[in-house]
N, C-alpha and C. Protein backbone atom coordinates (compact mmCIF):
# COMPACT_ATOMS: atom_id res chain seq x y z
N UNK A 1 80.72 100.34 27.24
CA UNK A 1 80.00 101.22 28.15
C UNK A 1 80.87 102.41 28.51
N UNK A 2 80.35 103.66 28.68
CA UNK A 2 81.15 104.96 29.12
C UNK A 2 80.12 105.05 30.56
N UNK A 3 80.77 105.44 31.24
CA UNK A 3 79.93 106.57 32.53
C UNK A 3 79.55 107.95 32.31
N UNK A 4 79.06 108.28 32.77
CA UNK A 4 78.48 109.89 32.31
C UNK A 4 78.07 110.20 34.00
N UNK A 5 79.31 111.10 34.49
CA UNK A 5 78.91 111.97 35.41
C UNK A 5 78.36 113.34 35.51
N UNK A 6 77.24 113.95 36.37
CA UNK A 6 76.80 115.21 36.00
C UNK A 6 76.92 115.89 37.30
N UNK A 7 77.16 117.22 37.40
CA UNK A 7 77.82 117.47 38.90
C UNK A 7 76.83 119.31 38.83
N UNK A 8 76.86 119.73 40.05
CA UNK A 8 76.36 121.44 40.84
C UNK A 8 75.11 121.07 39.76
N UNK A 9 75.03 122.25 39.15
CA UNK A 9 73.56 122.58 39.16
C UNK A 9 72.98 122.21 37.76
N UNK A 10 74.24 120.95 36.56
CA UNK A 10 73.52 120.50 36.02
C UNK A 10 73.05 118.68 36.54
N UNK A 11 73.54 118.83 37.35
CA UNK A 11 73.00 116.77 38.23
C UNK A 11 71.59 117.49 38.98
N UNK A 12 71.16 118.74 39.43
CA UNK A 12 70.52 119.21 39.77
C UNK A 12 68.93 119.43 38.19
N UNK A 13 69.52 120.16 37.28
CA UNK A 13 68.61 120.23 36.16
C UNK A 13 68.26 118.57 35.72
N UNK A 14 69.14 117.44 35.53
CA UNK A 14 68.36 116.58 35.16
C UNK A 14 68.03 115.89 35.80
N UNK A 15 68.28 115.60 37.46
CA UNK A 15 67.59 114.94 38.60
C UNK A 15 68.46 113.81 38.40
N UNK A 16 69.80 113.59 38.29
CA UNK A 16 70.52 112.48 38.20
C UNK A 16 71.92 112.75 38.40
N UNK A 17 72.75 111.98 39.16
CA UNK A 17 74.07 112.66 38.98
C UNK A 17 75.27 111.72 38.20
N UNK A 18 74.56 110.64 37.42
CA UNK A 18 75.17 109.74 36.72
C UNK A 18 74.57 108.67 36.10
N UNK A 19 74.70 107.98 35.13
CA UNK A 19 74.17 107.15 34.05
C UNK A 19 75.67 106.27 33.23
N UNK A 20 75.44 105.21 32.71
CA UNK A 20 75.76 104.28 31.71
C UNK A 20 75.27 104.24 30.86
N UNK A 21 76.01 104.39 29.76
CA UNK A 21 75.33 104.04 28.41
C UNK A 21 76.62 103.37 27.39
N UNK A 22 76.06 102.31 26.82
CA UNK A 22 76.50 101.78 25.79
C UNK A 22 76.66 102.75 24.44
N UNK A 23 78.23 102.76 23.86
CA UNK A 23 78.62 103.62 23.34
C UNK A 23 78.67 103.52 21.64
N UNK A 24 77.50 104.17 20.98
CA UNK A 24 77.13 103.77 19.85
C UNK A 24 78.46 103.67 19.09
N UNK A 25 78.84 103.25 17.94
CA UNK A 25 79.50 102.71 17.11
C UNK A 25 79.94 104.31 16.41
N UNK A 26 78.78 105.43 16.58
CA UNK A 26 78.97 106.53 15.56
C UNK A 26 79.59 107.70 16.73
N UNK A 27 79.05 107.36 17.79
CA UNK A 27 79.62 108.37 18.57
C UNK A 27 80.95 107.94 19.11
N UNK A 28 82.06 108.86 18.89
CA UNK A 28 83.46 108.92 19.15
C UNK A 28 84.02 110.22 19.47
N UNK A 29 82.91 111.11 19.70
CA UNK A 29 84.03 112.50 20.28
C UNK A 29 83.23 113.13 21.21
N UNK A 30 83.24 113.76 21.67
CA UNK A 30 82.79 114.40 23.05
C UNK A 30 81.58 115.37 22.31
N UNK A 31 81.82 115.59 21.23
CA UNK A 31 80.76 116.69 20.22
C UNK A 31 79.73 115.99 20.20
N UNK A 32 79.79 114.71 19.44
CA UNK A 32 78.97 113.43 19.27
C UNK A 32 78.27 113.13 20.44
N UNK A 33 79.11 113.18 21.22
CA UNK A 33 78.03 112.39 22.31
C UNK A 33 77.03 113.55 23.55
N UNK A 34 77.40 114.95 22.95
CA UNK A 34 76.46 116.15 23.44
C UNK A 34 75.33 115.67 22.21
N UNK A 35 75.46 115.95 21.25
CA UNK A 35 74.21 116.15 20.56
C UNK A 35 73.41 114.64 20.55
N UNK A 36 73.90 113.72 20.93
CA UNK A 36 73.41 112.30 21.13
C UNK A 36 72.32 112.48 22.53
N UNK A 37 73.15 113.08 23.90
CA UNK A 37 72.29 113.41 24.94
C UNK A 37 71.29 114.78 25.02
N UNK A 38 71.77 115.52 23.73
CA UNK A 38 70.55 116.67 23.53
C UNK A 38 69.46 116.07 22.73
N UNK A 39 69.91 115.43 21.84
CA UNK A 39 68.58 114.80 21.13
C UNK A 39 67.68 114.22 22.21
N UNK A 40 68.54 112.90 23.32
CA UNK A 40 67.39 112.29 24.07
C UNK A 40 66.37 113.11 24.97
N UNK A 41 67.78 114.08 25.53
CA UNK A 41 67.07 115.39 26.91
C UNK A 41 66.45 116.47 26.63
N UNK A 42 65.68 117.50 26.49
CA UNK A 42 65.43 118.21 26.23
C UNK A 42 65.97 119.28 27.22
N UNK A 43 66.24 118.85 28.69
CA UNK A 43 66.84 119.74 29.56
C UNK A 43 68.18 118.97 29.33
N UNK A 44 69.32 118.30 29.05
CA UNK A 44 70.16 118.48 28.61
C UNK A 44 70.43 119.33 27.44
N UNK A 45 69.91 119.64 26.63
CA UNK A 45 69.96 120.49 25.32
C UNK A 45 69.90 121.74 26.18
N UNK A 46 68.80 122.39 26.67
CA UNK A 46 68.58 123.63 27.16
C UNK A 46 69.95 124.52 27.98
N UNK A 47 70.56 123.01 28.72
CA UNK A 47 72.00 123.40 29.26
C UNK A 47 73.19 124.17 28.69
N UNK A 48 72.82 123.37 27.33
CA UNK A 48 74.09 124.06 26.07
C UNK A 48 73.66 125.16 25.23
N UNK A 49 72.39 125.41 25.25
CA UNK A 49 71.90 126.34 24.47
C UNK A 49 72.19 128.05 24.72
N UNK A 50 72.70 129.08 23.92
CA UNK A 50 73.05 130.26 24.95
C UNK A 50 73.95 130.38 25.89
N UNK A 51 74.41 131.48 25.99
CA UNK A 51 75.19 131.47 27.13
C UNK A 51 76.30 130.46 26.83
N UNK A 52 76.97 129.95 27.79
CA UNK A 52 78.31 129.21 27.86
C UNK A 52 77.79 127.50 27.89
N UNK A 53 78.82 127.15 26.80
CA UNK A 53 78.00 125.92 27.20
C UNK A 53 78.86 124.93 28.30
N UNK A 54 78.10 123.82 28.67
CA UNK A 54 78.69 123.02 29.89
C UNK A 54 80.51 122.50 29.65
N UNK A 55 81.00 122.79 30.06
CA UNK A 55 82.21 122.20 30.62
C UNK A 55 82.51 120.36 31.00
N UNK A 56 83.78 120.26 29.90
CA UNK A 56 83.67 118.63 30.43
C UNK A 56 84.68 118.16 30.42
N UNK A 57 84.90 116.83 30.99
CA UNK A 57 86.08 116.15 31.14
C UNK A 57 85.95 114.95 30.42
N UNK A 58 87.04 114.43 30.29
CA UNK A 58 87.37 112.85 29.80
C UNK A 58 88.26 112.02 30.90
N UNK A 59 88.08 111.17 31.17
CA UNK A 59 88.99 110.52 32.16
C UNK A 59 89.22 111.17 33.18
N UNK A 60 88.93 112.51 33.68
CA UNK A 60 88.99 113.42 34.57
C UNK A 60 90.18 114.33 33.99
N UNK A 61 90.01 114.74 32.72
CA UNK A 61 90.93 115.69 31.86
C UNK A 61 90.18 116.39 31.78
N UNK A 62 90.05 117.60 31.39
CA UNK A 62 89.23 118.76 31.04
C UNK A 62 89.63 118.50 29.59
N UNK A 63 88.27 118.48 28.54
CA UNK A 63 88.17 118.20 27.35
C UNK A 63 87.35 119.12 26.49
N UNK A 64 87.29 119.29 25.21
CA UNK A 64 86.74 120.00 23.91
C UNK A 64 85.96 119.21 23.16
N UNK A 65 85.45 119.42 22.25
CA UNK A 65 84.26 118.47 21.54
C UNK A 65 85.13 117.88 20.57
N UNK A 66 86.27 117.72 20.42
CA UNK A 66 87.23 117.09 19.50
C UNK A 66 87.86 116.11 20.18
N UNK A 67 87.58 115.84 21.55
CA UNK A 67 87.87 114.71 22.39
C UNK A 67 87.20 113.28 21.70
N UNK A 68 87.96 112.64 21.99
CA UNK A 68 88.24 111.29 21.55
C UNK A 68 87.37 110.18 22.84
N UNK A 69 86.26 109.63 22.24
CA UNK A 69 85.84 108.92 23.41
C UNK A 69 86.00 107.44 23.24
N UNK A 70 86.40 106.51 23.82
CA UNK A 70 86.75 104.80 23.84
C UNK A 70 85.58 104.05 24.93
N UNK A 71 85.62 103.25 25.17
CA UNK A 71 84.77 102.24 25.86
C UNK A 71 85.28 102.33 26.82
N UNK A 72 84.39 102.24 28.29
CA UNK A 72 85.06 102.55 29.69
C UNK A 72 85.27 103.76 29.94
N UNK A 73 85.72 104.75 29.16
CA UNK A 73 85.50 106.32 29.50
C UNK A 73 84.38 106.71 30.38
N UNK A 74 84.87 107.48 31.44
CA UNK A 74 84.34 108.22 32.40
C UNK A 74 83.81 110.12 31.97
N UNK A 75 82.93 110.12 31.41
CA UNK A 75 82.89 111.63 30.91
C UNK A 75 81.94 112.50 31.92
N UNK A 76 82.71 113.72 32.18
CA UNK A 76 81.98 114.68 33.29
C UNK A 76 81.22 115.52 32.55
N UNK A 77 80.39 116.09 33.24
CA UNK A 77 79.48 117.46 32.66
C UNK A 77 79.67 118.09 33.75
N UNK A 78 80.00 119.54 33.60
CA UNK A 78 79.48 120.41 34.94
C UNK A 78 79.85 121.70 34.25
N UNK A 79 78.80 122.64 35.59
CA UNK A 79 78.71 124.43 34.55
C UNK A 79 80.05 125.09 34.30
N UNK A 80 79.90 125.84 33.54
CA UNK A 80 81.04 126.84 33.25
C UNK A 80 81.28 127.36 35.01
N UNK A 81 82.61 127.96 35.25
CA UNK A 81 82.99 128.53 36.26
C UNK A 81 82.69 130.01 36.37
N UNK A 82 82.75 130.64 37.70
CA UNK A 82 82.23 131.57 37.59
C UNK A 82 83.07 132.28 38.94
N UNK A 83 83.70 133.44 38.93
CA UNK A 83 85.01 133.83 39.78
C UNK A 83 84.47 135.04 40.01
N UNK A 84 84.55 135.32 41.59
CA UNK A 84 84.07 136.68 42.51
C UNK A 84 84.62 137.02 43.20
């Protein structure tokens, strides 16, 4: 099992601010497991589409889609930053 936290205004777009899911056998990188939750979401997809896509962590690391995901992993989603 991984955790999947979602935080500001994308826990807001999918009406959830966290989920479990059992971690398929094929998904192992942080790339994998976006297009795994765009396939299911359609407003997860819309998040990454254009523009910047969402920002994430691993273990509470700030991570790239070449991140390495294991069982028990804690993975964040939240928007790009934005400085004023």
């Amino acid at each position: 099992m991984i955790k999947i936290l979602y935080f500001a205004s994308v826990r807001e777009r999918l009406n959830k601010s966290e989920e479990t899911m059992e971690l398929p056998a094929d998904i192992n990188t942080v790339a994998h497991l976006v297009a795994l939750l765009a396939a299911k979401n359609p407003e997860f997809r819309q998040l990454n589409e254009g523009g910047q896509p969402l920002l994430v962590s691993v273990n509470q690391t700030v991570a790239d889609g070449s991140a390495s995901l294991a069982t028990n992993d804690e993975v964040a989603f939240f928007p790009p930053m934005t400085g004023g």
